[in-house]
C-alpha atoms as a PDB file:
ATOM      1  CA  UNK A   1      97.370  78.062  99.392  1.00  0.00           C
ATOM      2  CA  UNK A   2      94.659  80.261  99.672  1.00  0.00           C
ATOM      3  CA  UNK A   3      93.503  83.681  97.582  1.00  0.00           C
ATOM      4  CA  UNK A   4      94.443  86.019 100.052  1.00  0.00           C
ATOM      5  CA  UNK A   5      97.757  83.941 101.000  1.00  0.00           C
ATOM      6  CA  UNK A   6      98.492  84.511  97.351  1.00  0.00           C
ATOM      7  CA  UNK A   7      97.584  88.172  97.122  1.00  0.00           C
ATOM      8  CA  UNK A   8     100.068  88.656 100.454  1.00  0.00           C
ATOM      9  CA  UNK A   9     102.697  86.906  99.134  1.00  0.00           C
ATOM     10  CA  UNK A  10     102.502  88.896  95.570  1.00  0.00           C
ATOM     11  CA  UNK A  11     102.239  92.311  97.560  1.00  0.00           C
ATOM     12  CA  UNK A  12     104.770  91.155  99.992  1.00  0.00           C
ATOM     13  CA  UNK A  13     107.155  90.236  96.860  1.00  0.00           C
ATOM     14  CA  UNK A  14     106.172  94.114  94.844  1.00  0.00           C
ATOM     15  CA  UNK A  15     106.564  95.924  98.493  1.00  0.00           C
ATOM     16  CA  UNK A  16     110.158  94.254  98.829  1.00  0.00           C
ATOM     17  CA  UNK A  17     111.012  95.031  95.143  1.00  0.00           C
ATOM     18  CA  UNK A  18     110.077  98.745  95.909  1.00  0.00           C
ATOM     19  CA  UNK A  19     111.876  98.990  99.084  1.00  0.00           C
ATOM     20  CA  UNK A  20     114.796  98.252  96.736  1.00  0.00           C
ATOM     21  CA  UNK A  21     114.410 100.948  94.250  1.00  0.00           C
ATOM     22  CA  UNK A  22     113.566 103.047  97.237  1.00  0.00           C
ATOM     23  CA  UNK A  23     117.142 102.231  98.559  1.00  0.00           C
ATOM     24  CA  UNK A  24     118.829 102.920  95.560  1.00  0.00           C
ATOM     25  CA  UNK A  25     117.350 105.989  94.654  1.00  0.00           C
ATOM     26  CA  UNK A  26     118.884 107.424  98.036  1.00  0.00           C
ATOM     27  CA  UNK A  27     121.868 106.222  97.266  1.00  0.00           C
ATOM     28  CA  UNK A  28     121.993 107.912  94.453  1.00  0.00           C
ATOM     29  CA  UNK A  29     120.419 110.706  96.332  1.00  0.00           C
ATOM     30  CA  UNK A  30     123.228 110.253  98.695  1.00  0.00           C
ATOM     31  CA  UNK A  31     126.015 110.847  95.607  1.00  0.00           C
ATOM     32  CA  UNK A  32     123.967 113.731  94.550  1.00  0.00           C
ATOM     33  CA  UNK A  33     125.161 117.357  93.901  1.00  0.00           C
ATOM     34  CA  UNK A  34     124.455 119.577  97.078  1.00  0.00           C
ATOM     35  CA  UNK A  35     121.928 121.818  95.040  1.00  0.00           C
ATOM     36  CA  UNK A  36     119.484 118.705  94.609  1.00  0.00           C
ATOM     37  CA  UNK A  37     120.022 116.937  97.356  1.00  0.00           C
ATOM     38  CA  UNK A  38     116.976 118.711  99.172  1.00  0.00           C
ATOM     39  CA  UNK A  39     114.741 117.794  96.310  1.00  0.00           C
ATOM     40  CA  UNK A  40     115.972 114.177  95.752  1.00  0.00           C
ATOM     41  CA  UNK A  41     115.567 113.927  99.504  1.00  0.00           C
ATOM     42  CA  UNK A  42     112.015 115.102  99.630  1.00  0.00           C
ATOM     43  CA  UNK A  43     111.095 113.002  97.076  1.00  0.00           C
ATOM     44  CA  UNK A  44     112.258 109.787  98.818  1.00  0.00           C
ATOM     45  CA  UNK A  45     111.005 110.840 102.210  1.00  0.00           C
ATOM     46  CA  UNK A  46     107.341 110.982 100.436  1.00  0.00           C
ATOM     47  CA  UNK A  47     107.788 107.305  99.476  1.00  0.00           C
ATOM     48  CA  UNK A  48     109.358 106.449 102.756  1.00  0.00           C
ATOM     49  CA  UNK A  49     105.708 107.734 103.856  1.00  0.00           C
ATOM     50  CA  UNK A  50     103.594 105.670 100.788  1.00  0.00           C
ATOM     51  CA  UNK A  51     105.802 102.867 101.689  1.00  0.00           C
ATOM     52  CA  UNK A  52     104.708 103.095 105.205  1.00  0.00           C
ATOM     53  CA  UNK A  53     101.250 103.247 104.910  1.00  0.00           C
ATOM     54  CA  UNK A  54     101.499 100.317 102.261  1.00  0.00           C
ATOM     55  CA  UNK A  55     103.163  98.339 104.972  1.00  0.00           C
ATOM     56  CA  UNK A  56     100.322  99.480 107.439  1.00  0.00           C
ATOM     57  CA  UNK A  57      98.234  98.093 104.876  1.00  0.00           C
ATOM     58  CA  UNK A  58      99.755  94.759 104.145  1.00  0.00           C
ATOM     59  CA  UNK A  59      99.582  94.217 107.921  1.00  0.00           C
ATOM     60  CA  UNK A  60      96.019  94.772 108.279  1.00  0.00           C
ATOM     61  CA  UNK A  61      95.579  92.482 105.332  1.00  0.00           C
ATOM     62  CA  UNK A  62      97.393  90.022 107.263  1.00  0.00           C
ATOM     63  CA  UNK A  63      95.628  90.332 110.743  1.00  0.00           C
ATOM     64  CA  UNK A  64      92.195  90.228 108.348  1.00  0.00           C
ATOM     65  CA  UNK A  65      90.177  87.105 109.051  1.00  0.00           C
ATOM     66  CA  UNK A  66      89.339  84.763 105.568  1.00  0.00           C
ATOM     67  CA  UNK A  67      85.841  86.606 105.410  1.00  0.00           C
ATOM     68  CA  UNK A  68      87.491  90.486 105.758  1.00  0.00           C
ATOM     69  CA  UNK A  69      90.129  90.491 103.458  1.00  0.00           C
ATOM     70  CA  UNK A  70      87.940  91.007  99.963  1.00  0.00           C
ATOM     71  CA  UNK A  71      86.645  94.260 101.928  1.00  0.00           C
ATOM     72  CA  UNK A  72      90.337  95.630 102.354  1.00  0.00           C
ATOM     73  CA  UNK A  73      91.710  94.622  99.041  1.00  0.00           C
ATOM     74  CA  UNK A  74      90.233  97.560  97.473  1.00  0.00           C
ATOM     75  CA  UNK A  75      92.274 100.129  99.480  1.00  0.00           C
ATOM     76  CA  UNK A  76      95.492  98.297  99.628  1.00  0.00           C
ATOM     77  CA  UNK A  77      94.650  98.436  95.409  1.00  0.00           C
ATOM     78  CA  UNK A  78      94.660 102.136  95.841  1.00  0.00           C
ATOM     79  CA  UNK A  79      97.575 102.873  97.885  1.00  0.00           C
ATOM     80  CA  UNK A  80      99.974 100.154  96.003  1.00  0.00           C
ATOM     81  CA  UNK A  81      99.159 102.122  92.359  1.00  0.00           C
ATOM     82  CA  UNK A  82     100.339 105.196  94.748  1.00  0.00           C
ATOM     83  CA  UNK A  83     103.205 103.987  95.497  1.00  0.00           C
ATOM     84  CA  UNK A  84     103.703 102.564  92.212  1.00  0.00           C
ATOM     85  CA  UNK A  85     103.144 105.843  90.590  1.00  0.00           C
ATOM     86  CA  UNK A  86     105.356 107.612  93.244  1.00  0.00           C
ATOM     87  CA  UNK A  87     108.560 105.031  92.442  1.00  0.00           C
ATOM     88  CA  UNK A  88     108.026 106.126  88.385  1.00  0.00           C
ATOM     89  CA  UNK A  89     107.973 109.898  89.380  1.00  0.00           C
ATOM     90  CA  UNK A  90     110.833 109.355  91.641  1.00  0.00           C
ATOM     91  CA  UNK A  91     112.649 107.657  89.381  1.00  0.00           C
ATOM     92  CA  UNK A  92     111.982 110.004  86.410  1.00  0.00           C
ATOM     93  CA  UNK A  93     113.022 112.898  88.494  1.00  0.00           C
ATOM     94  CA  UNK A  94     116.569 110.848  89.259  1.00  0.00           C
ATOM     95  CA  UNK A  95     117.253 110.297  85.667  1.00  0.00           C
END
C-alpha cells in the first residue's frame, strides 16, 4: 500500500469515528430539554457542515492522481483540525 492509500484509509477511519460522536451528540441533542435544543441543534448542524466539506475533501483526495495528492494534503490538514476542534467544542458544550 501506498502513502496516500494510507493517509485515506487513516482519514477515512477519523471521519467515520467523528460521524459517530456526531450521531450521538444528536441523540443526546434529541433527549435534550426544549430550552437548549435550538443551541445543541445549531451546534451539530455546523459539524454536519465541517463534516461535509471534510467528506468533499476526502473525495477529492481520492479522485487525486499519485502526483496531486501531496498538493491537497495540506487543506484536507486544515479542515480535519476544524472539525476536530468543532467535535471538542461540541462536546464540551453537551457536557
Amino acid at each position: 500500500m501506498g502513502m496516500k492509500e494510507a493517509y485515506e484509509q487513516k482519514l477515512q477511519a477519523q471521519l467515520d469515528k467523528w460521524s459517530a460522536e456526531i450521531d450521538k451528540l444528536k441523540a443526546e441533542a434529541d433527549s435534550a430539554e426544549a430550552d437548549v435544543q435550538i443551541d445543541y441543534y445549531k451546534k451539530i448542524e455546523e459539524l454536519r457542515s465541517v463534516q461535509f466539506a471534510a467528506t468533499n475533501k476526502l473525495s477529492e483526495l481520492k479522485n487525486a492522481g499519485d502526483d496531486a495528492w501531496e498538493d491537497l494534503k495540506t487543506g484536507i490538514d486544515s479542515v480535519w483540525d476544524s472539525l476536530g476542534n468543532a467535535l471538542k467544542s461540541a462536546s464540551a458544550m453537551f457536557k
